[in-house]
C-alpha atoms as a PDB file:
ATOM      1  CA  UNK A   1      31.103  17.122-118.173  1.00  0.00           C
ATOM      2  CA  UNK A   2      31.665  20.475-116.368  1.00  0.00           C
ATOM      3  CA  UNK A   3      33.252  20.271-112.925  1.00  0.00           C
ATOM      4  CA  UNK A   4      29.445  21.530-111.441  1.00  0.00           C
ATOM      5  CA  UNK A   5      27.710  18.445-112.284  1.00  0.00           C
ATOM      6  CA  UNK A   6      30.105  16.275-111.154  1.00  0.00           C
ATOM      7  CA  UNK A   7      30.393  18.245-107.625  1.00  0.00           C
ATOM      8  CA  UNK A   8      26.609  17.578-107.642  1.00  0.00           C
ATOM      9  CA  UNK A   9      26.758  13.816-108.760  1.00  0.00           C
ATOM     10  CA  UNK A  10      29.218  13.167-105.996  1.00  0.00           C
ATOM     11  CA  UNK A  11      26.371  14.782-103.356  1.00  0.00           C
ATOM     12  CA  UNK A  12      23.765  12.889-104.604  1.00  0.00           C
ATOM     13  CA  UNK A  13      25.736   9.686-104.329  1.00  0.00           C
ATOM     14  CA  UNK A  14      26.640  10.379-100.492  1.00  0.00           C
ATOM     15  CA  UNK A  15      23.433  11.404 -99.505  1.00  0.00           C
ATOM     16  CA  UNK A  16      21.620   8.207-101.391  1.00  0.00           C
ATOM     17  CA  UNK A  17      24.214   5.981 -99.521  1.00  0.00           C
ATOM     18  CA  UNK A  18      23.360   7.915 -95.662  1.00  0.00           C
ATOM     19  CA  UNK A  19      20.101   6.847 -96.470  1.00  0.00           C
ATOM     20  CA  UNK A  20      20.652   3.504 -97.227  1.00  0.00           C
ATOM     21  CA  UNK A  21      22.670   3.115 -94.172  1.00  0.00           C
ATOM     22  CA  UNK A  22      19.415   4.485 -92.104  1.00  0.00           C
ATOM     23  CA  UNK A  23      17.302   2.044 -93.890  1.00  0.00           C
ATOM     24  CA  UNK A  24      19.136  -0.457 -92.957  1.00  0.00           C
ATOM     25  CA  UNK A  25      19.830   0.635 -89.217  1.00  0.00           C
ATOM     26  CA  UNK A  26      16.139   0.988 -89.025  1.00  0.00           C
ATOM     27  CA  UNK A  27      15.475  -2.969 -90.190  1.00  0.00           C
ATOM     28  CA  UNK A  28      17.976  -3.816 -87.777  1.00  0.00           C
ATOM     29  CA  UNK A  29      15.834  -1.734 -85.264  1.00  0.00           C
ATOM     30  CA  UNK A  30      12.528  -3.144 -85.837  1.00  0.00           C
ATOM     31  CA  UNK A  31      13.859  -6.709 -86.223  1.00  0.00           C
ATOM     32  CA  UNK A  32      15.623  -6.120 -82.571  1.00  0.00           C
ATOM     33  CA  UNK A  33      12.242  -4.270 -81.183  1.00  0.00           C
ATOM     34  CA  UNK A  34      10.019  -7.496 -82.787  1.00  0.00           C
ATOM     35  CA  UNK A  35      12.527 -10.251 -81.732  1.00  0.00           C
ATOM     36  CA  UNK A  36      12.794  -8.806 -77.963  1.00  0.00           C
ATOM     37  CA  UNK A  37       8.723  -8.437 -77.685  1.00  0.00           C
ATOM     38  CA  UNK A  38       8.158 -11.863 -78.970  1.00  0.00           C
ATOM     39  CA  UNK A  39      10.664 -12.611 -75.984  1.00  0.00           C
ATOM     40  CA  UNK A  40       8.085 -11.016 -73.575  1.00  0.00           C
ATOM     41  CA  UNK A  41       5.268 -12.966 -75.744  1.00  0.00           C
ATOM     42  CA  UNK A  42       3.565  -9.757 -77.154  1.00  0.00           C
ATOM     43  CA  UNK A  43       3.471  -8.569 -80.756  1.00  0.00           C
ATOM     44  CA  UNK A  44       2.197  -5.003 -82.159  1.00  0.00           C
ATOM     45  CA  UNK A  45      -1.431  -5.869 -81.573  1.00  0.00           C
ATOM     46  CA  UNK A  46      -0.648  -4.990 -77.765  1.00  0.00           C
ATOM     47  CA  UNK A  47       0.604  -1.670 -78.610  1.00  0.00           C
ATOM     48  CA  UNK A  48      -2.753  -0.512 -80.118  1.00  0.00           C
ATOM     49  CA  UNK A  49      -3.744   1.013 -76.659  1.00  0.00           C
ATOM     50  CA  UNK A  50      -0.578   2.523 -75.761  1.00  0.00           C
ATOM     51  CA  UNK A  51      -3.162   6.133 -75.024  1.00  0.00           C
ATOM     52  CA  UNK A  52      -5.277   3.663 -72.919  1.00  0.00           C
ATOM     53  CA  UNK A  53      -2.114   2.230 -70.314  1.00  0.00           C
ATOM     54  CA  UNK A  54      -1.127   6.066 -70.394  1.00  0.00           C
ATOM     55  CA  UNK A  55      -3.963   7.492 -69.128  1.00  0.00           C
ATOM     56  CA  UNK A  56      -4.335   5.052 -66.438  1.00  0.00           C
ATOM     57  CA  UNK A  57      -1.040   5.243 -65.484  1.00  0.00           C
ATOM     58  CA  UNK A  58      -1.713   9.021 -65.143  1.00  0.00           C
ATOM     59  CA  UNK A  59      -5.012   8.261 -63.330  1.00  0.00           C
ATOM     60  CA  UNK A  60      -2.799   5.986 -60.821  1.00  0.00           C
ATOM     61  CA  UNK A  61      -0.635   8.920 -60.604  1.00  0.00           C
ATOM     62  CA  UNK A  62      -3.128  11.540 -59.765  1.00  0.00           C
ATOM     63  CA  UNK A  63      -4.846   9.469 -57.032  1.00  0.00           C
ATOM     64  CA  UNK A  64      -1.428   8.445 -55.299  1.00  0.00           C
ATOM     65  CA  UNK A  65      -1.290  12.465 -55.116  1.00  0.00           C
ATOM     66  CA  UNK A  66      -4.711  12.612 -53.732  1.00  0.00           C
ATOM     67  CA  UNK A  67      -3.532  10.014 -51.202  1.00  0.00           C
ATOM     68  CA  UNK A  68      -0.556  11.631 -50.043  1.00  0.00           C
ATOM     69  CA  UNK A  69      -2.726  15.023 -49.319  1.00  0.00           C
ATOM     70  CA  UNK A  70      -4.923  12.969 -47.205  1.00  0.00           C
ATOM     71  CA  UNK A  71      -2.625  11.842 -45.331  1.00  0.00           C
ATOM     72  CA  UNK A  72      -0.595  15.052 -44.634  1.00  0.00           C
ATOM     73  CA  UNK A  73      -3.926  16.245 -43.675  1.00  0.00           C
ATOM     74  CA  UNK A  74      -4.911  13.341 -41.482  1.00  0.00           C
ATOM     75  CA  UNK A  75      -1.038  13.392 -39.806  1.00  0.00           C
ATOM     76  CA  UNK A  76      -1.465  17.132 -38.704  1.00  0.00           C
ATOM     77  CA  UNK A  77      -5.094  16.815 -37.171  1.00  0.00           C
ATOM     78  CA  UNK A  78      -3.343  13.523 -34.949  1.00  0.00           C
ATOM     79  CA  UNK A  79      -0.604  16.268 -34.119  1.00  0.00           C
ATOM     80  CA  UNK A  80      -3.228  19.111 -32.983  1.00  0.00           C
ATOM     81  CA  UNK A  81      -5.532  16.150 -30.994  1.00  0.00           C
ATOM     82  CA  UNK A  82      -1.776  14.773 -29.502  1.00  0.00           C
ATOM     83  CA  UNK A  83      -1.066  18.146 -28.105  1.00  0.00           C
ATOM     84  CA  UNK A  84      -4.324  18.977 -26.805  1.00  0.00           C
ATOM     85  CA  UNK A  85      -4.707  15.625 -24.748  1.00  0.00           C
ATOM     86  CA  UNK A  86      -1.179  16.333 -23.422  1.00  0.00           C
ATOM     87  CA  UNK A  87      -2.249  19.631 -22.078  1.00  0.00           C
ATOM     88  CA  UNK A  88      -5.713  18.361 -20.613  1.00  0.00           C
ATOM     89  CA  UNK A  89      -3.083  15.817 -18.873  1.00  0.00           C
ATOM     90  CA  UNK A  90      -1.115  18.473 -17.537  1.00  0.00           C
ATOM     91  CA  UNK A  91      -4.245  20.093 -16.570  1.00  0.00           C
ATOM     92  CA  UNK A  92      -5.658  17.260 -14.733  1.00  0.00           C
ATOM     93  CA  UNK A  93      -2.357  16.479 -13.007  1.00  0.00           C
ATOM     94  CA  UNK A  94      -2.100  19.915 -11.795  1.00  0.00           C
ATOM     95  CA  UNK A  95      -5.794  19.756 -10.772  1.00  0.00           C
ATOM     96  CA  UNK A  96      -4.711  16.078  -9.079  1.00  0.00           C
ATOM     97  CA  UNK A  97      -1.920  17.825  -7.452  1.00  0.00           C
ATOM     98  CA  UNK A  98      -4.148  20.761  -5.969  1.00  0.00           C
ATOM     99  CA  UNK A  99      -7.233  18.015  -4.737  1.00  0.00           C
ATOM    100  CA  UNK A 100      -3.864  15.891  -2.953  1.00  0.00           C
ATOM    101  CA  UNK A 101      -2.899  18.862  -1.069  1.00  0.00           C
ATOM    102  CA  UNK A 102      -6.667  19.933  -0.281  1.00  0.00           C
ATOM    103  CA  UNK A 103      -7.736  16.262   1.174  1.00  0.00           C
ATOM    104  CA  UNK A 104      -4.257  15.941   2.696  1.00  0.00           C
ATOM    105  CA  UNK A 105      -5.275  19.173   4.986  1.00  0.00           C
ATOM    106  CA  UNK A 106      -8.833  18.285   5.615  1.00  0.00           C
ATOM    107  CA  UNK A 107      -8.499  14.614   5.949  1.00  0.00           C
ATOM    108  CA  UNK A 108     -10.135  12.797   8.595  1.00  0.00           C
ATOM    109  CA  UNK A 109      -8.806  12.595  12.333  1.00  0.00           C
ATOM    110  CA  UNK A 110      -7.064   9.242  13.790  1.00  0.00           C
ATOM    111  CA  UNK A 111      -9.453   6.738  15.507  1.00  0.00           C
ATOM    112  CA  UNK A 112      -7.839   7.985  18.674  1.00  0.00           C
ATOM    113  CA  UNK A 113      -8.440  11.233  18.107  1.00  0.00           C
ATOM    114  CA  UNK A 114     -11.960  11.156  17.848  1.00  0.00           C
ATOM    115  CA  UNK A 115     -13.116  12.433  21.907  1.00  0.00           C
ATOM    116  CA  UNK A 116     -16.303  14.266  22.555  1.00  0.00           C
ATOM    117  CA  UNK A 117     -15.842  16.884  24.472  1.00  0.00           C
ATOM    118  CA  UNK A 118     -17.207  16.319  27.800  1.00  0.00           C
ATOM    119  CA  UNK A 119     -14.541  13.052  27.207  1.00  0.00           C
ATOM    120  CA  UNK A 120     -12.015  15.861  26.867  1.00  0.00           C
ATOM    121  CA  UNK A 121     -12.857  18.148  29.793  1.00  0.00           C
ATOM    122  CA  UNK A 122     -12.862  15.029  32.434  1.00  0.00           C
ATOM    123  CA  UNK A 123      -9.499  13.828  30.564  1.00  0.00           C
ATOM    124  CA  UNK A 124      -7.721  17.206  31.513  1.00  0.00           C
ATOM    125  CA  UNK A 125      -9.906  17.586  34.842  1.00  0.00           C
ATOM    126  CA  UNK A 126      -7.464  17.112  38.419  1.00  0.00           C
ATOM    127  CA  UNK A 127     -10.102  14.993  39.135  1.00  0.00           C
ATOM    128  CA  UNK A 128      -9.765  11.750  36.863  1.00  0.00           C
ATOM    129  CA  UNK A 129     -12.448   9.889  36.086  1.00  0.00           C
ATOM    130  CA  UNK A 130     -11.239   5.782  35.703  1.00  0.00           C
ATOM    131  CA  UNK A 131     -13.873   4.783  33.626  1.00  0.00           C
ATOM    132  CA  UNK A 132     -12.911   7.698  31.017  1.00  0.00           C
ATOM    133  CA  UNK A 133      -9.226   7.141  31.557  1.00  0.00           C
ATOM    134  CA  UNK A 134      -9.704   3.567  30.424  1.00  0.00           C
ATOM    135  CA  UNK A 135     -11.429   3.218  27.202  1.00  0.00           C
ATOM    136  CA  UNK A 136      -9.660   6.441  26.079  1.00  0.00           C
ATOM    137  CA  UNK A 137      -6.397   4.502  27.068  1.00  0.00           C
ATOM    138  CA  UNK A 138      -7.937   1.311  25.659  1.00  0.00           C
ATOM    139  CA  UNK A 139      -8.738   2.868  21.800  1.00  0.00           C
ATOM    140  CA  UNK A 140      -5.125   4.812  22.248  1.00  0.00           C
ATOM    141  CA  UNK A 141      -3.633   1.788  22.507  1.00  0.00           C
ATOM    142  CA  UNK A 142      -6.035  -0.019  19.718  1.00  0.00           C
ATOM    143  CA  UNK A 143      -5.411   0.865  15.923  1.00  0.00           C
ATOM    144  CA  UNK A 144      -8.612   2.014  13.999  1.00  0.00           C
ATOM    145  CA  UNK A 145     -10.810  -0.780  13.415  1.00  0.00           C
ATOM    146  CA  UNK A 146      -8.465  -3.035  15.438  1.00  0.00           C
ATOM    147  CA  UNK A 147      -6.504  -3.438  11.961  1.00  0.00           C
ATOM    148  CA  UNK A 148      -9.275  -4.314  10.114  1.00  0.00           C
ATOM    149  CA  UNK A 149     -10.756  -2.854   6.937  1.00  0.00           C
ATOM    150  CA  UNK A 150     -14.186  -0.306   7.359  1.00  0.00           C
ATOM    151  CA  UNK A 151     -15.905  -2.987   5.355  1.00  0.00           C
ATOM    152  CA  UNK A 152     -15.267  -6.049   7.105  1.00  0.00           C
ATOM    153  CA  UNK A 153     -15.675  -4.393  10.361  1.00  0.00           C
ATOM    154  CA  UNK A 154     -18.870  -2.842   9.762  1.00  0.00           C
ATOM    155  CA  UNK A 155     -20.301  -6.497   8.742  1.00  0.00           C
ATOM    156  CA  UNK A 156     -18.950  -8.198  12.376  1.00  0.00           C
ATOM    157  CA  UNK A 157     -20.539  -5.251  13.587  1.00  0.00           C
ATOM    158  CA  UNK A 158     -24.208  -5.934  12.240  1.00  0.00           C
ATOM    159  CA  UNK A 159     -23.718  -9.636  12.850  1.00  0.00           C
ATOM    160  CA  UNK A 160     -21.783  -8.836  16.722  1.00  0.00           C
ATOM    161  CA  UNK A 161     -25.259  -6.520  17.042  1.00  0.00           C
ATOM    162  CA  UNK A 162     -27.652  -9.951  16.266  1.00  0.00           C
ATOM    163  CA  UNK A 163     -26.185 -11.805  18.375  1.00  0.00           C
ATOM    164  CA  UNK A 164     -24.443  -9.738  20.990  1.00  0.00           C
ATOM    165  CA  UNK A 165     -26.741  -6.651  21.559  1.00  0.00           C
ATOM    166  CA  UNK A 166     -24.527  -3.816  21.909  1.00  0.00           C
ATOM    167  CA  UNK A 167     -26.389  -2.770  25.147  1.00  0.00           C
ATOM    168  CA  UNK A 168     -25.672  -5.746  26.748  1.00  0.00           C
ATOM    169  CA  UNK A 169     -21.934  -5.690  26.687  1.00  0.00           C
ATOM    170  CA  UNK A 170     -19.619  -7.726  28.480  1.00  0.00           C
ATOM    171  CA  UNK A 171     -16.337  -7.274  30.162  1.00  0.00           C
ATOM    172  CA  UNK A 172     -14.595 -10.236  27.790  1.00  0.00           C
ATOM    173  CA  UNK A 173     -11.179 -10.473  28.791  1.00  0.00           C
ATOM    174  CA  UNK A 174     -10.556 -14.222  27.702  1.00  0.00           C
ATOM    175  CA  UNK A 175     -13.188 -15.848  25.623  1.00  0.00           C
ATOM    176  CA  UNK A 176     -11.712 -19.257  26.710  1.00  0.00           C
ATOM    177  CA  UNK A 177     -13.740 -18.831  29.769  1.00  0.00           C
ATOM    178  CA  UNK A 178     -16.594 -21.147  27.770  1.00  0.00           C
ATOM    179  CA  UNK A 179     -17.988 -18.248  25.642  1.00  0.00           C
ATOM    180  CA  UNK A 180     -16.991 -19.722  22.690  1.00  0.00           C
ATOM    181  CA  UNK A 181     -18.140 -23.501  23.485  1.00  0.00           C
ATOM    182  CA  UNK A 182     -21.825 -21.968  23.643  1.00  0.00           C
ATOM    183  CA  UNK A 183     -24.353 -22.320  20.867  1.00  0.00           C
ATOM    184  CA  UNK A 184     -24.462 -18.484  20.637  1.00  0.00           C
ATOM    185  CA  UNK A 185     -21.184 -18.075  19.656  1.00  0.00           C
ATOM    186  CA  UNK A 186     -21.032 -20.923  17.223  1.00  0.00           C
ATOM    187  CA  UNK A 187     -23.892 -19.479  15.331  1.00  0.00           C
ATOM    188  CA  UNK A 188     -22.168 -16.060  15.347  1.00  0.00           C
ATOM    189  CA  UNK A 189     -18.683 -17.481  14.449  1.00  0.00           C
ATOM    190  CA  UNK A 190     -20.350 -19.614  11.550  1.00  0.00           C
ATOM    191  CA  UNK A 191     -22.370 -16.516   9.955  1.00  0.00           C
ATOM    192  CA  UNK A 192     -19.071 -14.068  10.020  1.00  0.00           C
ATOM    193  CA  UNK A 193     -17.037 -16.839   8.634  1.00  0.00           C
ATOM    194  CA  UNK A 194     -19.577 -17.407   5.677  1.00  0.00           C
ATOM    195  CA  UNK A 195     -20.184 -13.545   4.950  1.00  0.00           C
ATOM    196  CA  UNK A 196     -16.461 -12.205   5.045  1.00  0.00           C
ATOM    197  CA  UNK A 197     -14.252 -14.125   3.135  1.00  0.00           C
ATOM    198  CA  UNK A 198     -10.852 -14.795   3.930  1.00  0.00           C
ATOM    199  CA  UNK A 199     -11.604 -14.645   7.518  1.00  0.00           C
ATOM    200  CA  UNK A 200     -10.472 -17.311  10.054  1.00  0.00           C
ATOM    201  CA  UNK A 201     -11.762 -18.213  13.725  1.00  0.00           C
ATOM    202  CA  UNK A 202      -8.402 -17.206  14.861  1.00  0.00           C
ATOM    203  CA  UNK A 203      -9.233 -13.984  13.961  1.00  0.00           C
ATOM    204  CA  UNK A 204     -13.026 -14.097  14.823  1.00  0.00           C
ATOM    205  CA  UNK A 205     -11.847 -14.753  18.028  1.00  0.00           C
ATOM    206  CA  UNK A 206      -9.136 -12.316  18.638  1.00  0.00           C
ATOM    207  CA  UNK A 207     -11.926  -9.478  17.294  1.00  0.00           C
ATOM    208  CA  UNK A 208     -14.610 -11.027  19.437  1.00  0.00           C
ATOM    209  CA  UNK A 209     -13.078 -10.379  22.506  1.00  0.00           C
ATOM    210  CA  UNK A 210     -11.601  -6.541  21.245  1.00  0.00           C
ATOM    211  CA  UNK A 211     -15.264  -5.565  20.448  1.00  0.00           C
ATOM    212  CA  UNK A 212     -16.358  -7.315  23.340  1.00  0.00           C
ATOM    213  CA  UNK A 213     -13.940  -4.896  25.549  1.00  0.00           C
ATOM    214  CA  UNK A 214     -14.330  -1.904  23.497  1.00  0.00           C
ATOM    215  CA  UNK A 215     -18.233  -1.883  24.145  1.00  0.00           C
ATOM    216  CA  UNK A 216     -18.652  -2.633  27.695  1.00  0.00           C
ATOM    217  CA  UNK A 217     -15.669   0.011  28.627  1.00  0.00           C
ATOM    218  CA  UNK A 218     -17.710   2.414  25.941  1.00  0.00           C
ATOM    219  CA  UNK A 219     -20.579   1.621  28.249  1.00  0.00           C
ATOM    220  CA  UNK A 220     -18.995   2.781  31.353  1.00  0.00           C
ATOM    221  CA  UNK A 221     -17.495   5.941  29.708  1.00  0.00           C
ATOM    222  CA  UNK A 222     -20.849   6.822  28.804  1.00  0.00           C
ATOM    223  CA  UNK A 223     -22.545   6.004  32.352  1.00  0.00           C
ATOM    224  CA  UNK A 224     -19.682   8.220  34.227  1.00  0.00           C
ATOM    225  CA  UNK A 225     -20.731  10.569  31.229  1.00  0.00           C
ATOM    226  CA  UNK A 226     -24.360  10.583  32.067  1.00  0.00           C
ATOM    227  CA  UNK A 227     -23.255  10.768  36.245  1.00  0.00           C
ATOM    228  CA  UNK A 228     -21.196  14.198  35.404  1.00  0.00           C
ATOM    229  CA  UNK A 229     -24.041  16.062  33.471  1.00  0.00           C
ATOM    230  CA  UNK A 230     -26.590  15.168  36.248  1.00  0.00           C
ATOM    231  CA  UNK A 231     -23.930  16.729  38.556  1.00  0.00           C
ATOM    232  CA  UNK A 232     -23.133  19.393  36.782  1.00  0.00           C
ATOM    233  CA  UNK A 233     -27.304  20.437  35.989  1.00  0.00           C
ATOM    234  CA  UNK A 234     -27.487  20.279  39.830  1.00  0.00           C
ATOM    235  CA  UNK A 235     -24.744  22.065  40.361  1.00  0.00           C
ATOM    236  CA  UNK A 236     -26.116  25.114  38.264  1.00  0.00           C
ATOM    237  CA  UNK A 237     -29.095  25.380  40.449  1.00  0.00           C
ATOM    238  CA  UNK A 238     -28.814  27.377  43.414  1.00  0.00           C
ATOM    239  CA  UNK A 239     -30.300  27.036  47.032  1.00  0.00           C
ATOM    240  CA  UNK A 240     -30.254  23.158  46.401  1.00  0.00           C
ATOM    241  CA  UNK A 241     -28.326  21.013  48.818  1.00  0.00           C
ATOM    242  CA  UNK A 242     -26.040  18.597  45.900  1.00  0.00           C
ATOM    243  CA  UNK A 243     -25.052  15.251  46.765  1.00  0.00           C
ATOM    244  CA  UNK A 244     -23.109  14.319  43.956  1.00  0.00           C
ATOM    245  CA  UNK A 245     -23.072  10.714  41.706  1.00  0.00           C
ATOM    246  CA  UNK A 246     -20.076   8.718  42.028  1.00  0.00           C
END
């Protein structure tokens, strides 16, 4: 036998025993692959639509994608809405800021300032008139709606009117003269009581005789009023003797 053939005998043998090795590698393989599935408790039939979990896998895939753009999208329109809110807030505090300083300037005057201005003129005149001097002294001296809210007030007013015309009032300076032992009064107390709540006859009493002295000193303001115009009319008219009203 030449030394070729057995250089080529010697090949043939090596490669036929690499591939016996592989075949059995592979066995071992497949008997690991078969004994670790029957573990899991599948077999080969549950490979047969491998394609099938891939695509929907893939599918899964491409709408978690989707997803994600949506919200992106949806997460940079809140951003753009977020800062335009916080500017309309800085406009409407600036605008808040602006209507402040406006009603601060033109806001109304003090109870006490409130004087008409004949009320004024005789206030400042040499010659004082009493009955002006005292009710302006008496609502200097009072706070605005003798500390009671506009709404309450107004309602003693309308029920102080029924029973207590405001032309006909009195110089009250203490209601425990008998005022309030009359039927009058008792119906007047009972209706405020039972139309502002939270009211007591402490209180109805205490406003009572305020009102009371805030209209009939109103009432001789506006007589001594009445007394200087007719004066001052006469006054104007010339060639007429004048005896003036006191």
């Amino acid at each position: 036998m030449s030394k070729t053939s057995k250089n080529s005998d010697e090949t043939n043998g090596t490669t036929l025993a690499k591939l016996r090795r592989l075949k059995i590698q592979e066995n071992v393989l497949a008997s690991s692959i078969n004994k670790s599935l029957s573990s899991l408790g599948l077999d080969e039939e549950n490979f047969t639509n491998i394609d099938e979990v891939k695509r929907d896998v893939l599918g899964l895939e491409e709408k978690l994608r989707t997803f994600k753009s949506f919200l992106r999208s949806e997460l940079n329109s809140l951003k753009i809405s977020a800062k335009e809110i916080q500017q309309q807030l800085l406009i409407n505090q600036k605008e808040k800021k602006v209507l402040k300083n406006t009603v601060t300037k033109t806001s109304a005057k003090k109870f006490n300032e409130i004087v008409p201005s004949p009320v004024r003129i005789l206030r400042n005149s040499p010659f004082k008139c009493p009955e002006v001097q005292r009710f302006q002294e008496f609502v200097t001296s009072s706070k605005r709606y003798n500390g009671w809210n506009e709404y309450n007030y107004n309602i003693f007013i309308q029920i102080w009117n029924k029973y207590f015309h405001s032309g006909n009032g009195e110089d009250v300076t203490n209601i425990d003269d008998g005022t309030e032992n009359t039927e009058q009064f008792h119906q007047f107390k009972n209706e405020v009581m039972a139309k502002i709540s939270g009211i007591s006859y402490v209180d109805i009493k205490s406003h009572y005789k305020w009102y009371s002295q805030y209209v009939y000193l109103k009432n001789k303001q506006q007589e001594a009023l009445e007394k200087w115009k007719e004066n001052k009319q006469k006054l104007r008219k010339p060639g007429h003797e004048v005896t003036l009203k006191m």
